[in-house]
Protein backbone atom coordinates (compact mmCIF):
# COMPACT_ATOMS: atom_id res chain seq x y z
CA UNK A 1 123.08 59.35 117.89
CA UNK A 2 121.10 57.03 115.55
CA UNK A 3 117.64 56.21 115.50
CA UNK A 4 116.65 53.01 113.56
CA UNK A 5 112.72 52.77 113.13
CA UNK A 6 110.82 49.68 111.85
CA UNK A 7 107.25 48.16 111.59
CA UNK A 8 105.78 50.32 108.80
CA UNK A 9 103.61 48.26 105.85
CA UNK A 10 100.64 48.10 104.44
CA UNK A 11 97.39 47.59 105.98
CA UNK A 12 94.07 47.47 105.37
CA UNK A 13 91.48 50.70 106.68
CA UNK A 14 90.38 49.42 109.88
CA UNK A 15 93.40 47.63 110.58
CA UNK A 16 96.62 48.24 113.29
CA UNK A 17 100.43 48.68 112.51
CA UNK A 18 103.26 49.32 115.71
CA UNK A 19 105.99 51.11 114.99
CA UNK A 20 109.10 50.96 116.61
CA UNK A 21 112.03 53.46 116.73
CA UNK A 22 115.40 52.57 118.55
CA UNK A 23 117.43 55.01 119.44
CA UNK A 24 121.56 54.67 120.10
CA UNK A 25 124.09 56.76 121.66
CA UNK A 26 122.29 58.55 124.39
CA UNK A 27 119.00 58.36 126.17
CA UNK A 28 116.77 61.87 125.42
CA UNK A 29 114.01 63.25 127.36
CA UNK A 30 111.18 62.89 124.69
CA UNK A 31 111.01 60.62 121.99
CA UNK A 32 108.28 61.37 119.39
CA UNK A 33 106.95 60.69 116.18
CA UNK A 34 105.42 62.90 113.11
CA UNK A 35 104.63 61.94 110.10
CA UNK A 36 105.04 63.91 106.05
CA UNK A 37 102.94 63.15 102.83
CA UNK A 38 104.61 64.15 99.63
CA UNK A 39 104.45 67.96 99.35
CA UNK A 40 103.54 68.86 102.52
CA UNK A 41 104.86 69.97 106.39
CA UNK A 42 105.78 67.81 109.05
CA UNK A 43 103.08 66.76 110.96
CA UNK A 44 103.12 65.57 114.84
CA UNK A 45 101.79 62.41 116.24
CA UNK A 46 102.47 62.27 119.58
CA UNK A 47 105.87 61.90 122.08
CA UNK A 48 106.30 60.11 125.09
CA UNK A 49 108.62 61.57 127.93
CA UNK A 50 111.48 59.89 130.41
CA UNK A 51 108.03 59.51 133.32
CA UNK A 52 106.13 58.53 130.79
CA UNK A 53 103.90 61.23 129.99
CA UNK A 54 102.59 61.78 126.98
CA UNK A 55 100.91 64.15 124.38
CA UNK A 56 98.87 63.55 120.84
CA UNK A 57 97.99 65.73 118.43
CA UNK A 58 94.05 65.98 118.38
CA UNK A 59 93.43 64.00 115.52
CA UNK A 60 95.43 60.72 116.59
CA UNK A 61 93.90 60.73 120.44
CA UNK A 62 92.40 57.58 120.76
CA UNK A 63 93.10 55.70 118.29
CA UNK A 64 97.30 55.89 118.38
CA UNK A 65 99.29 55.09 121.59
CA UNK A 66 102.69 56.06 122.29
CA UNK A 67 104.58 54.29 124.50
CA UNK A 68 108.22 54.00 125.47
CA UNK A 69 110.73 51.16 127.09
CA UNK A 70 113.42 53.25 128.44
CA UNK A 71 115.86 50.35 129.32
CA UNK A 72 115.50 49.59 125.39
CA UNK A 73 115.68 53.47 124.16
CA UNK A 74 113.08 52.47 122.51
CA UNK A 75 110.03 54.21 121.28
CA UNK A 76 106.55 52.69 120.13
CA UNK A 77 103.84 53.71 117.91
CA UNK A 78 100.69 51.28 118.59
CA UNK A 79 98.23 52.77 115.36
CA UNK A 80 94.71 51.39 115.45
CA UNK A 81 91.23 51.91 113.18
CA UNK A 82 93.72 52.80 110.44
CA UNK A 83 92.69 55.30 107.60
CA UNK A 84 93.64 55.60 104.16
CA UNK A 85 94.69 59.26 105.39
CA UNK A 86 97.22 57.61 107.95
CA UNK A 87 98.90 57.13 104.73
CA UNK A 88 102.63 58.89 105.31
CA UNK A 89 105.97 58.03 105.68
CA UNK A 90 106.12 58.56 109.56
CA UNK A 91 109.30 59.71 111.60
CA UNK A 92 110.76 59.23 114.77
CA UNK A 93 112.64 61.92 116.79
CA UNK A 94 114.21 62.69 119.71
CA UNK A 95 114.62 65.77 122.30
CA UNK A 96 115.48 67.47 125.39
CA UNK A 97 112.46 70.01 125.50
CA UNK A 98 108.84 68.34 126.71
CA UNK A 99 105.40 69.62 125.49
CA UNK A 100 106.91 70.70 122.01
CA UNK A 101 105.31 69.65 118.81
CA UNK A 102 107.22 71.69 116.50
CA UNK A 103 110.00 69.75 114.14
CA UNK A 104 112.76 72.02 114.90
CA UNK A 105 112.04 71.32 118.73
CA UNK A 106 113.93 67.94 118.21
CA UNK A 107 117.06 66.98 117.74
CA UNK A 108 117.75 63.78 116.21
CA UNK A 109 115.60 62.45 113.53
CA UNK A 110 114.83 58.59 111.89
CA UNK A 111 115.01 57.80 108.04
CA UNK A 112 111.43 57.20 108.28
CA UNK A 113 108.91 54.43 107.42
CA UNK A 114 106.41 53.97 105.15
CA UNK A 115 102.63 53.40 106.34
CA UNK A 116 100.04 52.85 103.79
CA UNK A 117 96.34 52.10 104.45
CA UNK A 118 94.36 51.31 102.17
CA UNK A 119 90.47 51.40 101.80
């Protein structure tokens, strides 16, 4: 299994980014995405399941979407009203369980890509 994300960058506070993560090898039940600052845990964003569903962490409702396009294996990040505290590298992953938001609950991980807002 490989995932291969893109679409990080810099952007202005304010401003959107998508990420995109493709994923190879097998089609999993939830695709997700954290994000990590230097020095601290793995945080998560939000995952998308096989229907559909999906689930944010508090501080990302409303202004990041998830989204998925299953015949792709492909996973999106649509991040809006940017904040210079978006700033991380952000991760996708991939898993079996659904309504999970703890990094060892998935199984398959990106190399990450860098986001940086800045004010």
């Amino acid at each position: 299994v490989q995932l291969q994300a893109s679409g990080g960058g810099l952007a202005q506070a304010g401003g959107s980014l998508r990420l995109s993560c493709a994923a190879s090898g097998r089609t999993f039940f939830t695709m997700g995405w954290f994000r990590q600052a230097p020095g601290k845990e793995r945080e998560f964003v939000a995952a998308v399941d096989l229907r559909g569903a999906t689930n944010y962490a508090d501080s990302m409702k409303g202004r990041f979407t998830i989204s998925r396009d299953n015949a792709k294996n492909t996973v999106y990040l649509q991040m809006n009203s940017l904040k210079p505290e978006d700033t991380d590298v952000y991760y996708c992953a991939v898993g079996s369980i659904w309504g999970r938001s703890n990094p060892s609950d998935f199984d398959y991980w990106g190399q990450g890509t860098q986001v940086t807002v800045s004010s």
